[in-house]
C-alpha atoms as a PDB file:
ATOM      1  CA  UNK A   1     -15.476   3.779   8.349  1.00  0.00           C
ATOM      2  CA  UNK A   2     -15.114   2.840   4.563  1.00  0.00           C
ATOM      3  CA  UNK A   3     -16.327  -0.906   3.548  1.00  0.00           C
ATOM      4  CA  UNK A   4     -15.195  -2.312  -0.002  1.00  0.00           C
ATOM      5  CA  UNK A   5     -16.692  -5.720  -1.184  1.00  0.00           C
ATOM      6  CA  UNK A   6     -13.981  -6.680  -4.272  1.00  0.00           C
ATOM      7  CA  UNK A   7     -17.071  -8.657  -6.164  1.00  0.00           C
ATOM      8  CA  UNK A   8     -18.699  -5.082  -5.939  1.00  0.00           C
ATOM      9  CA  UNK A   9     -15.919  -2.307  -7.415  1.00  0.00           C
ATOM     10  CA  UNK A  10     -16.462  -1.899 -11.166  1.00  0.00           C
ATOM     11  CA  UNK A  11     -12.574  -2.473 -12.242  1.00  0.00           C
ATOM     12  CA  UNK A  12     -10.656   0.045 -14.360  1.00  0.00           C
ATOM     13  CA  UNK A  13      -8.399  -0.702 -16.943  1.00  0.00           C
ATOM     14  CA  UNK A  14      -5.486   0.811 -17.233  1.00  0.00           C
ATOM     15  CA  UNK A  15      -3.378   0.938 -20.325  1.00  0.00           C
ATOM     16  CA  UNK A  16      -0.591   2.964 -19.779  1.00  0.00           C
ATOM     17  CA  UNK A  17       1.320   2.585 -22.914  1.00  0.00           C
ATOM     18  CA  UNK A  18       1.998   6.004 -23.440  1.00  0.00           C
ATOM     19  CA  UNK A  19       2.125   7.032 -20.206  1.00  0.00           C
ATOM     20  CA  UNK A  20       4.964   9.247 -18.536  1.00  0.00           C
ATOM     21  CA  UNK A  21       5.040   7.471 -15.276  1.00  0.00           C
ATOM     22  CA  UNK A  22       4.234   3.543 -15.962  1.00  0.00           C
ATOM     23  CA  UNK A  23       3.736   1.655 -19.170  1.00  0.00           C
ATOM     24  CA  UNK A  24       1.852  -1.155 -18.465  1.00  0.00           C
ATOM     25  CA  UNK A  25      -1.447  -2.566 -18.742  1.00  0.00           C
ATOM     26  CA  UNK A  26      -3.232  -3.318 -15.713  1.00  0.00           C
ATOM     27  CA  UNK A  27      -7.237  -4.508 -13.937  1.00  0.00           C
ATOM     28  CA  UNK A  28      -7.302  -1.754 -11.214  1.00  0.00           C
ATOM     29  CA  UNK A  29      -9.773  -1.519  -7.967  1.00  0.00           C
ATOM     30  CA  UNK A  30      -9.400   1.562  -6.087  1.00  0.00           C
ATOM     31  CA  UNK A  31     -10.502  -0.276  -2.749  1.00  0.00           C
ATOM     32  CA  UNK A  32     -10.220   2.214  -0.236  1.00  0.00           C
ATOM     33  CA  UNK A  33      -7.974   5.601   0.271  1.00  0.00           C
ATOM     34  CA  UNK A  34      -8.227   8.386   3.090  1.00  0.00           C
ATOM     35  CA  UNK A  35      -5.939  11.605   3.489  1.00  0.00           C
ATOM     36  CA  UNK A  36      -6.546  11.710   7.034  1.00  0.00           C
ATOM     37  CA  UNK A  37      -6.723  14.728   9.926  1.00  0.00           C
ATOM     38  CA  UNK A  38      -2.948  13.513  11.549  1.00  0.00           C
ATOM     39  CA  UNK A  39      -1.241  13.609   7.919  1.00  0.00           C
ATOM     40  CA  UNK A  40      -1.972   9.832   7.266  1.00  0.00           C
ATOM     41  CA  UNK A  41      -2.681   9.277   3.421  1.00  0.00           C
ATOM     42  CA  UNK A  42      -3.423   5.701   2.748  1.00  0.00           C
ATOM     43  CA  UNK A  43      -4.501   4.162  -0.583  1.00  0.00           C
ATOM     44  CA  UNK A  44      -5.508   0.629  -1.052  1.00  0.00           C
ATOM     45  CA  UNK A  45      -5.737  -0.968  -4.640  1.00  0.00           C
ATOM     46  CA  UNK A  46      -6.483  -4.663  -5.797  1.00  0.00           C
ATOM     47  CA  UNK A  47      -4.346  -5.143  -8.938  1.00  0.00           C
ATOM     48  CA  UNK A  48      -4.641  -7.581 -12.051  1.00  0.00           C
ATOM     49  CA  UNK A  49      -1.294  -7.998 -13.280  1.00  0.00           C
ATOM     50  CA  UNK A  50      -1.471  -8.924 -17.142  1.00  0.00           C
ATOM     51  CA  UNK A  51       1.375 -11.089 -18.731  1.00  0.00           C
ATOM     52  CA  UNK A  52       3.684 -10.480 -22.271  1.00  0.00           C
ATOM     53  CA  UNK A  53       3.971  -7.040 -24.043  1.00  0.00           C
ATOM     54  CA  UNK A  54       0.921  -6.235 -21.142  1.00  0.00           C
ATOM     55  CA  UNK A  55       3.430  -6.867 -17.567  1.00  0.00           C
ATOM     56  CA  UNK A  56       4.318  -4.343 -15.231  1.00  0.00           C
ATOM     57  CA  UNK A  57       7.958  -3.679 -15.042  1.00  0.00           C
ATOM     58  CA  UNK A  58       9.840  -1.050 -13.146  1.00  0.00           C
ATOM     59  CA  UNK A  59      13.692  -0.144 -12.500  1.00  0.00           C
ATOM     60  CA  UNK A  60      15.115  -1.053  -8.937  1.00  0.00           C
ATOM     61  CA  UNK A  61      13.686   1.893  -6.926  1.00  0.00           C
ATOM     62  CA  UNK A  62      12.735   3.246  -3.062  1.00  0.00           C
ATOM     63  CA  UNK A  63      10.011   5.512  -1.745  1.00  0.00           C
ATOM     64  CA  UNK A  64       9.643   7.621   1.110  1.00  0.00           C
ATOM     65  CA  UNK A  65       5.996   5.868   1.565  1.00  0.00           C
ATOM     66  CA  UNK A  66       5.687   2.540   3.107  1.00  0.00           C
ATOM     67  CA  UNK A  67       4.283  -0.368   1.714  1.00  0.00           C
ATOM     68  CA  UNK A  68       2.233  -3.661   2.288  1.00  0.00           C
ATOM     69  CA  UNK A  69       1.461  -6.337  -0.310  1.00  0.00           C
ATOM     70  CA  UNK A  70      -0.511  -9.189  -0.111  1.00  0.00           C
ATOM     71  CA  UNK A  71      -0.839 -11.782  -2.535  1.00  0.00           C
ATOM     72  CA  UNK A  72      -4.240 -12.668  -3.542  1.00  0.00           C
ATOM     73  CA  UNK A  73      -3.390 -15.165  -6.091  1.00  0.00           C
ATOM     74  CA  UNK A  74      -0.258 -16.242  -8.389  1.00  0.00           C
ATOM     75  CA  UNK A  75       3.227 -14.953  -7.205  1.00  0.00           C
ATOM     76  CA  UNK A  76       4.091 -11.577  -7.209  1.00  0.00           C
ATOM     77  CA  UNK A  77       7.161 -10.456  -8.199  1.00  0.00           C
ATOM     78  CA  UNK A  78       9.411  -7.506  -6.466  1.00  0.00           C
ATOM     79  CA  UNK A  79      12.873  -8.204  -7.066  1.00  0.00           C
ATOM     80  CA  UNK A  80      14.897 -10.770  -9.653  1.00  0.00           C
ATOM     81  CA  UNK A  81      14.172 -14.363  -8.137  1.00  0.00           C
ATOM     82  CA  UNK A  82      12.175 -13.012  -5.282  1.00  0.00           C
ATOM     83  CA  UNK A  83       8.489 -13.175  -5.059  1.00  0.00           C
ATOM     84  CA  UNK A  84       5.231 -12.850  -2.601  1.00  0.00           C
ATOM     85  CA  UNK A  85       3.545 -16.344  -3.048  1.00  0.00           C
ATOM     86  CA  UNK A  86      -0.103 -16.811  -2.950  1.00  0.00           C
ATOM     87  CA  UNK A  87      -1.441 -16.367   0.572  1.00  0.00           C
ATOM     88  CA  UNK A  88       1.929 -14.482   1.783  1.00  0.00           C
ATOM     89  CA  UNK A  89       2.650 -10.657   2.498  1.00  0.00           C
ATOM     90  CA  UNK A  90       5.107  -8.651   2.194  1.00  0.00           C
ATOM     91  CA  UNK A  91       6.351  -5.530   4.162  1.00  0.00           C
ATOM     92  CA  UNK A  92       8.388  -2.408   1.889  1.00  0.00           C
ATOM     93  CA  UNK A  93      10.219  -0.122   4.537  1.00  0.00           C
ATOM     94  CA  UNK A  94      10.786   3.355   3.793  1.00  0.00           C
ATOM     95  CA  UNK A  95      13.938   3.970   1.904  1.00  0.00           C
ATOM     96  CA  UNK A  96      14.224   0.365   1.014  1.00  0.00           C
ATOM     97  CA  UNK A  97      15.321  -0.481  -2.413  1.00  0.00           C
ATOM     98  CA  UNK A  98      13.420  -3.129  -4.162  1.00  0.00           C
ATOM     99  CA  UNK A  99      13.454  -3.959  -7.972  1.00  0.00           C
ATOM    100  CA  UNK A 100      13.911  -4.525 -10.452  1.00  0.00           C
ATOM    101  CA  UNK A 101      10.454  -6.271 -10.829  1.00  0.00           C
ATOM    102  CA  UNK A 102       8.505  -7.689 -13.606  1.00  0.00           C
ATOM    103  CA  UNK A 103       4.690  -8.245 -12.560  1.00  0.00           C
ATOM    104  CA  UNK A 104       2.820 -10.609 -15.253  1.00  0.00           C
ATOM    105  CA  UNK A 105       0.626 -12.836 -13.286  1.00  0.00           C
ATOM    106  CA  UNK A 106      -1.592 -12.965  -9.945  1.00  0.00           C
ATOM    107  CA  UNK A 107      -3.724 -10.775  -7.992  1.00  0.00           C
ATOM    108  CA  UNK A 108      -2.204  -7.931  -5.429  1.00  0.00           C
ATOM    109  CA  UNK A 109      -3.573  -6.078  -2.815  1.00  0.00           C
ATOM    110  CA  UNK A 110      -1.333  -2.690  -2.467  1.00  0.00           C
ATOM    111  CA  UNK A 111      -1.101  -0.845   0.906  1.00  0.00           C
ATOM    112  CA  UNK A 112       0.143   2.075   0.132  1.00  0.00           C
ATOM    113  CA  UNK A 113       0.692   5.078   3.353  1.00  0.00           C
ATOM    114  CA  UNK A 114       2.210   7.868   4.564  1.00  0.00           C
ATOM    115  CA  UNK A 115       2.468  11.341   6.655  1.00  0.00           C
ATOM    116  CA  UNK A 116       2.810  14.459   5.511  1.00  0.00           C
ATOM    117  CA  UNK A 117       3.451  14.311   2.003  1.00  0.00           C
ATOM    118  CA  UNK A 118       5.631  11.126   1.813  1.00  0.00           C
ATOM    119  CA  UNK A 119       2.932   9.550   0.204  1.00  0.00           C
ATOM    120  CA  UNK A 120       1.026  11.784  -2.056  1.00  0.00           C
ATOM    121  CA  UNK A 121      -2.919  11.145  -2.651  1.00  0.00           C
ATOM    122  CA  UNK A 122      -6.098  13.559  -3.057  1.00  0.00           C
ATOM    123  CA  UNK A 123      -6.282  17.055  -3.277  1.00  0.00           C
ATOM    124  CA  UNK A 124      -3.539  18.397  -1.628  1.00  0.00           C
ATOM    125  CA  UNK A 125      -1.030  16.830  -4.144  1.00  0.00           C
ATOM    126  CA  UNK A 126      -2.168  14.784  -7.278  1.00  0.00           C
ATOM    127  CA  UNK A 127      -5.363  17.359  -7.555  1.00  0.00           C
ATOM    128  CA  UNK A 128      -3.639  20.460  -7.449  1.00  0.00           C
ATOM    129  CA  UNK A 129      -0.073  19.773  -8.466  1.00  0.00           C
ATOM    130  CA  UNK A 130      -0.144  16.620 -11.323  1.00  0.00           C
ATOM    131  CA  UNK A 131      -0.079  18.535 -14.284  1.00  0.00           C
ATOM    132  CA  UNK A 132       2.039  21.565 -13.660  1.00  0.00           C
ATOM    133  CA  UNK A 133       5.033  19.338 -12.174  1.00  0.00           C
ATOM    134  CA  UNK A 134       4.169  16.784 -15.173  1.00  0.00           C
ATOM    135  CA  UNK A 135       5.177  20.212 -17.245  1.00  0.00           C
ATOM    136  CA  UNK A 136       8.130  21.140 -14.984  1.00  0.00           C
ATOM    137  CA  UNK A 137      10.073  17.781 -15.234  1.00  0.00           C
ATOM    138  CA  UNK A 138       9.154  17.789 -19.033  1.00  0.00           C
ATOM    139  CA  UNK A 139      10.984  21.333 -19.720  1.00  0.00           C
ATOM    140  CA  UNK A 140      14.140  20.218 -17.677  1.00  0.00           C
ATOM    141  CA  UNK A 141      14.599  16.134 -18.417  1.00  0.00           C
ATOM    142  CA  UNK A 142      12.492  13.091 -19.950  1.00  0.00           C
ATOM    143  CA  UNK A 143      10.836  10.247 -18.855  1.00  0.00           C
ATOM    144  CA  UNK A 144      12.238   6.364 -19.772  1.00  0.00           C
ATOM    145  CA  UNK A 145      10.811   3.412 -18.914  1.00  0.00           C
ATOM    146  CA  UNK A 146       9.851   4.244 -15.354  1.00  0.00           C
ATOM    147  CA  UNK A 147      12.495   6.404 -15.409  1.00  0.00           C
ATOM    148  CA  UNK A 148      12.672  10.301 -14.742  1.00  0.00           C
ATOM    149  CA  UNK A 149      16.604  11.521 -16.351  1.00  0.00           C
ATOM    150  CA  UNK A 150      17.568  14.618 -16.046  1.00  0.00           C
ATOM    151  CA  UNK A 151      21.064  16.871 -14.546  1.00  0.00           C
ATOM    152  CA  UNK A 152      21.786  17.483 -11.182  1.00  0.00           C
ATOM    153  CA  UNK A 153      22.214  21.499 -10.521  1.00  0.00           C
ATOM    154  CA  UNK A 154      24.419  20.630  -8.191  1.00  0.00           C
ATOM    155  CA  UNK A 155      26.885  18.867  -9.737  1.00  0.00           C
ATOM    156  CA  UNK A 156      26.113  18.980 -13.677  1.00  0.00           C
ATOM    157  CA  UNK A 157      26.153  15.148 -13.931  1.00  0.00           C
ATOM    158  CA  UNK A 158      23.067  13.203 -15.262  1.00  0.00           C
ATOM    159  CA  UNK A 159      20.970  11.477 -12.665  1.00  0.00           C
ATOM    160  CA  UNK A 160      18.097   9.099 -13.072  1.00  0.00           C
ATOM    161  CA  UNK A 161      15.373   8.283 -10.620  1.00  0.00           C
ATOM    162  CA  UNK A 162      12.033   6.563 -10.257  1.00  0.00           C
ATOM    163  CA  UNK A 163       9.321   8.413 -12.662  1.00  0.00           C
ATOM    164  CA  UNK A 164       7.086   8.619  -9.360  1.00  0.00           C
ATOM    165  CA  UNK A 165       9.361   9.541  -7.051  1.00  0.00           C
ATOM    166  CA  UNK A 166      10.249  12.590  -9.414  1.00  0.00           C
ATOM    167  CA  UNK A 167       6.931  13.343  -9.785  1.00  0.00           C
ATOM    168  CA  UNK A 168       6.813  13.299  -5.626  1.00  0.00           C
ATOM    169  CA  UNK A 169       9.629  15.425  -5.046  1.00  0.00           C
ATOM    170  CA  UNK A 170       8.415  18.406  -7.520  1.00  0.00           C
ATOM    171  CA  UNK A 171       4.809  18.036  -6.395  1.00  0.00           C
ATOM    172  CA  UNK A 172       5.916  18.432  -2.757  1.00  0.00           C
ATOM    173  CA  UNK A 173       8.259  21.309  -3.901  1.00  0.00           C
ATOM    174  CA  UNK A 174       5.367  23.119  -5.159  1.00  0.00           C
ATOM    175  CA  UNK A 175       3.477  22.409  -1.914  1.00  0.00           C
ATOM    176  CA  UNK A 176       5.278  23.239   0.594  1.00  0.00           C
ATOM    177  CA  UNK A 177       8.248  25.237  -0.636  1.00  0.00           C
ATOM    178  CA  UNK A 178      10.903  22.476   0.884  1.00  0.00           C
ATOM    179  CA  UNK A 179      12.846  19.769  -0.787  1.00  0.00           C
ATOM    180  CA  UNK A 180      11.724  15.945  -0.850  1.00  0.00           C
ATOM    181  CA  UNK A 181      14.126  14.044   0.420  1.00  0.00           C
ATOM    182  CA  UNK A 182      13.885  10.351   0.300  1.00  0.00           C
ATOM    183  CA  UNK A 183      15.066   9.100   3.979  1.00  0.00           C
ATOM    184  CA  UNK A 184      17.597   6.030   4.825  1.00  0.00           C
ATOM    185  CA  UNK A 185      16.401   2.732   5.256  1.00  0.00           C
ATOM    186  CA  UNK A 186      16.304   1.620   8.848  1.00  0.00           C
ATOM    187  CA  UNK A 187      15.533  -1.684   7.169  1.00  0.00           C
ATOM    188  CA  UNK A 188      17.581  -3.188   4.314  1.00  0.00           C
ATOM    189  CA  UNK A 189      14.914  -4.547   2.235  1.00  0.00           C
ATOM    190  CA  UNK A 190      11.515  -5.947   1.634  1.00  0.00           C
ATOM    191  CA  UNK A 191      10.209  -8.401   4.202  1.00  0.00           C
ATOM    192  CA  UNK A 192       8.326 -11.335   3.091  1.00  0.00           C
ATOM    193  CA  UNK A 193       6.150 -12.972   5.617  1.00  0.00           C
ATOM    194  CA  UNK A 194       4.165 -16.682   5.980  1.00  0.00           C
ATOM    195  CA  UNK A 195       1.012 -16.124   7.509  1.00  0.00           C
ATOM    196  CA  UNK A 196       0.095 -20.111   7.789  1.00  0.00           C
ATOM    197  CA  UNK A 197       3.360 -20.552   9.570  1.00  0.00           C
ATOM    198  CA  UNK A 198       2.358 -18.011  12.915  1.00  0.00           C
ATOM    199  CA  UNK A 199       0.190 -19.888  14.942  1.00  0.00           C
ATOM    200  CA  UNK A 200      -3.008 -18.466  16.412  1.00  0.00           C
ATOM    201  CA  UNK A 201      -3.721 -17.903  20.492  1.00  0.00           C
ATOM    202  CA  UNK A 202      -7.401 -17.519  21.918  1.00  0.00           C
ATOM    203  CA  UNK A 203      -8.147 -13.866  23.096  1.00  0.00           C
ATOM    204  CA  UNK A 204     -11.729 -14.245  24.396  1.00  0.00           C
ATOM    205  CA  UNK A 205     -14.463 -16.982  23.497  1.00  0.00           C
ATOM    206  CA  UNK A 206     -14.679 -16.950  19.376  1.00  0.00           C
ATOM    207  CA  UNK A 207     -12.098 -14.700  19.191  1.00  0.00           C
ATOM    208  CA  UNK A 208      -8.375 -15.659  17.997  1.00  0.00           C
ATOM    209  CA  UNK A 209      -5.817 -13.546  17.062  1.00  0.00           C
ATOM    210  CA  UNK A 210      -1.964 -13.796  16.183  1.00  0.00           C
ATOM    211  CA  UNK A 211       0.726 -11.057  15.072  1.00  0.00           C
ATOM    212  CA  UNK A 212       3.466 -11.323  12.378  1.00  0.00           C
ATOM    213  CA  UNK A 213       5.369  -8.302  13.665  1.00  0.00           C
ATOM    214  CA  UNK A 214       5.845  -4.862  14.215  1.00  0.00           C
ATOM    215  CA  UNK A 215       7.762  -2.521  12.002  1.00  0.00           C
ATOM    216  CA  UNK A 216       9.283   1.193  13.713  1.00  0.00           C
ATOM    217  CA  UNK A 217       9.753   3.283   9.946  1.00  0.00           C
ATOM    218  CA  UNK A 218       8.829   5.912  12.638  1.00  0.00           C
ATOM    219  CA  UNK A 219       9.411   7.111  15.977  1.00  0.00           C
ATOM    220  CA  UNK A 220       8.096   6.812  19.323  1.00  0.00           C
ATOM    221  CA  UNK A 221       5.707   4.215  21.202  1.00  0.00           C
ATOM    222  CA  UNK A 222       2.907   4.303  18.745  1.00  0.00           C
ATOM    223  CA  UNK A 223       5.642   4.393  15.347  1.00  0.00           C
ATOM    224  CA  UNK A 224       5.224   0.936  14.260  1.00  0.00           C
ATOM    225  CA  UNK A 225       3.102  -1.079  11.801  1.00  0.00           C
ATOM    226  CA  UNK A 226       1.383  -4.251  12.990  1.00  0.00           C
ATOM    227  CA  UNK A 227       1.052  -7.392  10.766  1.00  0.00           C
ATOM    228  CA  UNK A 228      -1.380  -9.882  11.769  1.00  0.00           C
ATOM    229  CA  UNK A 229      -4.350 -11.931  11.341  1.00  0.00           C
ATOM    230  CA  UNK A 230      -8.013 -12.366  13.639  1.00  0.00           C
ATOM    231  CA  UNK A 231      -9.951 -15.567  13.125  1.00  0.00           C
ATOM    232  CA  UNK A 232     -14.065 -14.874  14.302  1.00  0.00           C
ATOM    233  CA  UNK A 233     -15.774 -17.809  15.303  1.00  0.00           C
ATOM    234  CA  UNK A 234     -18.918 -16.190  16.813  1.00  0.00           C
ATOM    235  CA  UNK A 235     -17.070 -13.957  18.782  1.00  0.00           C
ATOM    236  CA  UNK A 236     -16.308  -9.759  18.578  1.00  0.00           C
ATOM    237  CA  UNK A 237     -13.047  -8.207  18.013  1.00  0.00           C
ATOM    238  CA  UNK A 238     -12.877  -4.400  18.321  1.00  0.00           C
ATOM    239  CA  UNK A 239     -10.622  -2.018  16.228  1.00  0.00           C
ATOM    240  CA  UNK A 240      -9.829   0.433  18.582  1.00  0.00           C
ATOM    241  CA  UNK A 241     -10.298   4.152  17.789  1.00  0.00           C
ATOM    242  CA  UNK A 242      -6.790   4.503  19.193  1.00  0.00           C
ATOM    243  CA  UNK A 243      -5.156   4.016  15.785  1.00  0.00           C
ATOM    244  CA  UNK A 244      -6.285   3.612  12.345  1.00  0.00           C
ATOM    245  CA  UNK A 245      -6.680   0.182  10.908  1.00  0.00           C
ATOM    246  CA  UNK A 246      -7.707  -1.737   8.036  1.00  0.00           C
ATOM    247  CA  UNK A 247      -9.235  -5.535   8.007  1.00  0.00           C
ATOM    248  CA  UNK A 248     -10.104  -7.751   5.197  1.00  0.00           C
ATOM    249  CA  UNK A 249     -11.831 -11.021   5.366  1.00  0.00           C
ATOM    250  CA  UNK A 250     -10.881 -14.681   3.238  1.00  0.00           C
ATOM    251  CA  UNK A 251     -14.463 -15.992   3.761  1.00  0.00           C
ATOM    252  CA  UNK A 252     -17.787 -14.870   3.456  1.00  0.00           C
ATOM    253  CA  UNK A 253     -19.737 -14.343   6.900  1.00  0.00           C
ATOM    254  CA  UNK A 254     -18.179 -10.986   8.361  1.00  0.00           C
ATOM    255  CA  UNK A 255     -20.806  -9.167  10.107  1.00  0.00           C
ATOM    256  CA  UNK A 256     -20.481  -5.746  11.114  1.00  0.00           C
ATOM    257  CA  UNK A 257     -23.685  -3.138  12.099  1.00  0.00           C
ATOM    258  CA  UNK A 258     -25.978  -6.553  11.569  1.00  0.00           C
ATOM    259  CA  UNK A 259     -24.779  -6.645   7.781  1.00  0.00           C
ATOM    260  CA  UNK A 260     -23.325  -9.891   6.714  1.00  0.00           C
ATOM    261  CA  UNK A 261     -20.566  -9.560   3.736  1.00  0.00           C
ATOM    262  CA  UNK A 262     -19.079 -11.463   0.982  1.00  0.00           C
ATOM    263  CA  UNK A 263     -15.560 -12.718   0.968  1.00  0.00           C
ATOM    264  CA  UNK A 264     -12.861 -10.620   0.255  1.00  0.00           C
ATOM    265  CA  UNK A 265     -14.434  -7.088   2.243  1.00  0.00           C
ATOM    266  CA  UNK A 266     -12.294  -4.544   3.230  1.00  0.00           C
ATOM    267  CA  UNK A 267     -12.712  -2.343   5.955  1.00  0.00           C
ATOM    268  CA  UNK A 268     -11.049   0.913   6.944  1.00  0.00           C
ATOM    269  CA  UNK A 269     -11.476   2.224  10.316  1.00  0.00           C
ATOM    270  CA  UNK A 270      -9.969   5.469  10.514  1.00  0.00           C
ATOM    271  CA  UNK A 271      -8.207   7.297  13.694  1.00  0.00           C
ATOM    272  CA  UNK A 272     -10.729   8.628  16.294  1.00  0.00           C
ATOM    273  CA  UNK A 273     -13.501   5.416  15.098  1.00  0.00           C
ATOM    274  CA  UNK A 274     -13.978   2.630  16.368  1.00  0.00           C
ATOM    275  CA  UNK A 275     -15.917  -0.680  14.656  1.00  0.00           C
ATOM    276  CA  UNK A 276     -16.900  -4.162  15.771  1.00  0.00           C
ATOM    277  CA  UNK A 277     -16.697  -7.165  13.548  1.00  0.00           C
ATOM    278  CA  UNK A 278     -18.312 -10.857  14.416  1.00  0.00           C
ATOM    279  CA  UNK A 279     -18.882 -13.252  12.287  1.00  0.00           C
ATOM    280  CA  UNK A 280     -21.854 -15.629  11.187  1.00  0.00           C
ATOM    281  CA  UNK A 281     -19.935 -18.854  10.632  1.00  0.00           C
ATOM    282  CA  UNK A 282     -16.288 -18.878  11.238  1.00  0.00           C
ATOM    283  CA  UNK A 283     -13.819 -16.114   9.202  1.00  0.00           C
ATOM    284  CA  UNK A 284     -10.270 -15.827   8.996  1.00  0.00           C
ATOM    285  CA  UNK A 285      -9.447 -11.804   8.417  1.00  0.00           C
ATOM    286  CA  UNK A 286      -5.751 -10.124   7.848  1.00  0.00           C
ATOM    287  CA  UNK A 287      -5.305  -6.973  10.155  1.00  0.00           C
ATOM    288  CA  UNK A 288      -2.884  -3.935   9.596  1.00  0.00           C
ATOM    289  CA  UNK A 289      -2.469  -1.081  12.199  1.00  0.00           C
ATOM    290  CA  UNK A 290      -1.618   1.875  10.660  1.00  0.00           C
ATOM    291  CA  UNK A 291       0.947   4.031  13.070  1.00  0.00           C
ATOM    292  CA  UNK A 292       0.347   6.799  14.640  1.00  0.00           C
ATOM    293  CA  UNK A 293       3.178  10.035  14.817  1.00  0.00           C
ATOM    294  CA  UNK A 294       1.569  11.940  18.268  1.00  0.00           C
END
């Protein structure tokens, strides 16, 4: 189990100006991340996005990762008149296109998860691989903007893709010896959800619960990501070891091993754990379940 209280991670500033994969400057906290056992890699960052010369802004683009992002405060911008508004979240599917964006105000909280190299985290990747496939792109193409331009072998003609998916595809390359292919979208585009607008149902006494939806980017039973929310009132709710999960509270009072936190904790509870959360006066907590391949 990893906790994160946001009131308690030093920030890092970014400035990225001369950076080959983002320029930008950003407030980072690295909240929680875990490569796991099954070939889950999740990473979880609370983002300050900064406005003028300082915004984030990055070419329409797709991953091979999916995505959640919730917005803390402000509106958060991911495609030309489309936005995450304070309090909403937002789901990315795999393959999806999305962009381009221009982030310059608010708060995000980035979910950011994968198997087996689609998204890339820790040792087995960034650790090892960063700077000698930062040195392989260099000596065949150049990075623009967010951009990664170079010529396709195959055909001779010049090609341009995301600066981090580039950096993806020759990391994985070096890793495992196979191409990185980004897959199709099984959904079209970003999905942008209302939380206030599901309503909740009692589970058990001080314990209520309701459920945004569930997302298949993979296959079989156990292949989908679950959206939803758990509101404590004295009661306990139970992450199950059964799948990993992570749970963040929007009021102070979350108690879990007899430890009462601050508003705003996060907590990871990986495959293979389980954790119980009550509450000390009433809490309202978002809940994602992380899918599972086996």
């Amino acid at each position: 189990m990893q906790i994160a209280t946001v009131s308690e991670v030093a920030p890092d500033v970014r400035n990225r100006a001369g950076s080959d994969l983002r320029q930008a400057k950003t407030i980072r906290q690295s909240l929680l991340a875990d490569d796991a056992a099954d070939g889950l890699t999740l990473t979880v960052n609370r983002t300050q996005w900064q406005s003028g010369e300082d915004a984030t802004s990055t070419p329409r683009h797709r991953h091979a990762f999916q995505q959640i992002r919730w917005a803390e405060t402000g509106r958060i911008n991911y495609e030309p008149d489309k936005y995450i508004e304070a309090g909403d979240i937002a789901y990315f599917p795999k393959g999806a296109w999305y962009g381009p964006q221009v982030r310059d105000e608010g708060i995000s909280i980035t979910f950011q998860f994968g198997f087996n190299g689609e998204k890339q985290h820790g040792s087995k990747f960034w650790d090892q691989y960063q700077e000698a496939a930062l040195a392989n792109l260099k000596a065949r193409g150049s990075f623009e903007r967010g951009l990664y331009i170079d010529t396709d072998p195959a055909t001779g003609e010049r090609r341009q893709r995301d600066s981090v998916d580039a950096l993806y595809a020759e990391q994985y390359l070096m890793h495992t010896g196979r191409e990185f292919a980004i897959p199709p979208a099984g959904y079209d585009a970003p999905i942008a959800l209302h939380p206030p607008a599901f309503d909740y149902y009692k589970t058990c006494d001080g314990v209520e619960m309701k459920h945004f939806g569930c997302f298949y980017d993979h296959p079989g039973p156990d292949g989908d990501i679950r959206l939803g929310m758990v509101r404590l009132s004295g009661g306990t709710f139970t992450c199950p070891e059964d799948r990993a999960h992570v749970l963040w509270s929007l009021e102070p009072g979350l108690v879990i091993d007899g430890t009462e936190y601050r508003e705003h904790t996060y907590v990871y509870s990986p495959r293979g754990e389980s954790v119980d959360l009550t509450s000390a006066s009433p809490v309202e907590a978002h809940l994602i379940t992380f899918p599972r391949l086996d």
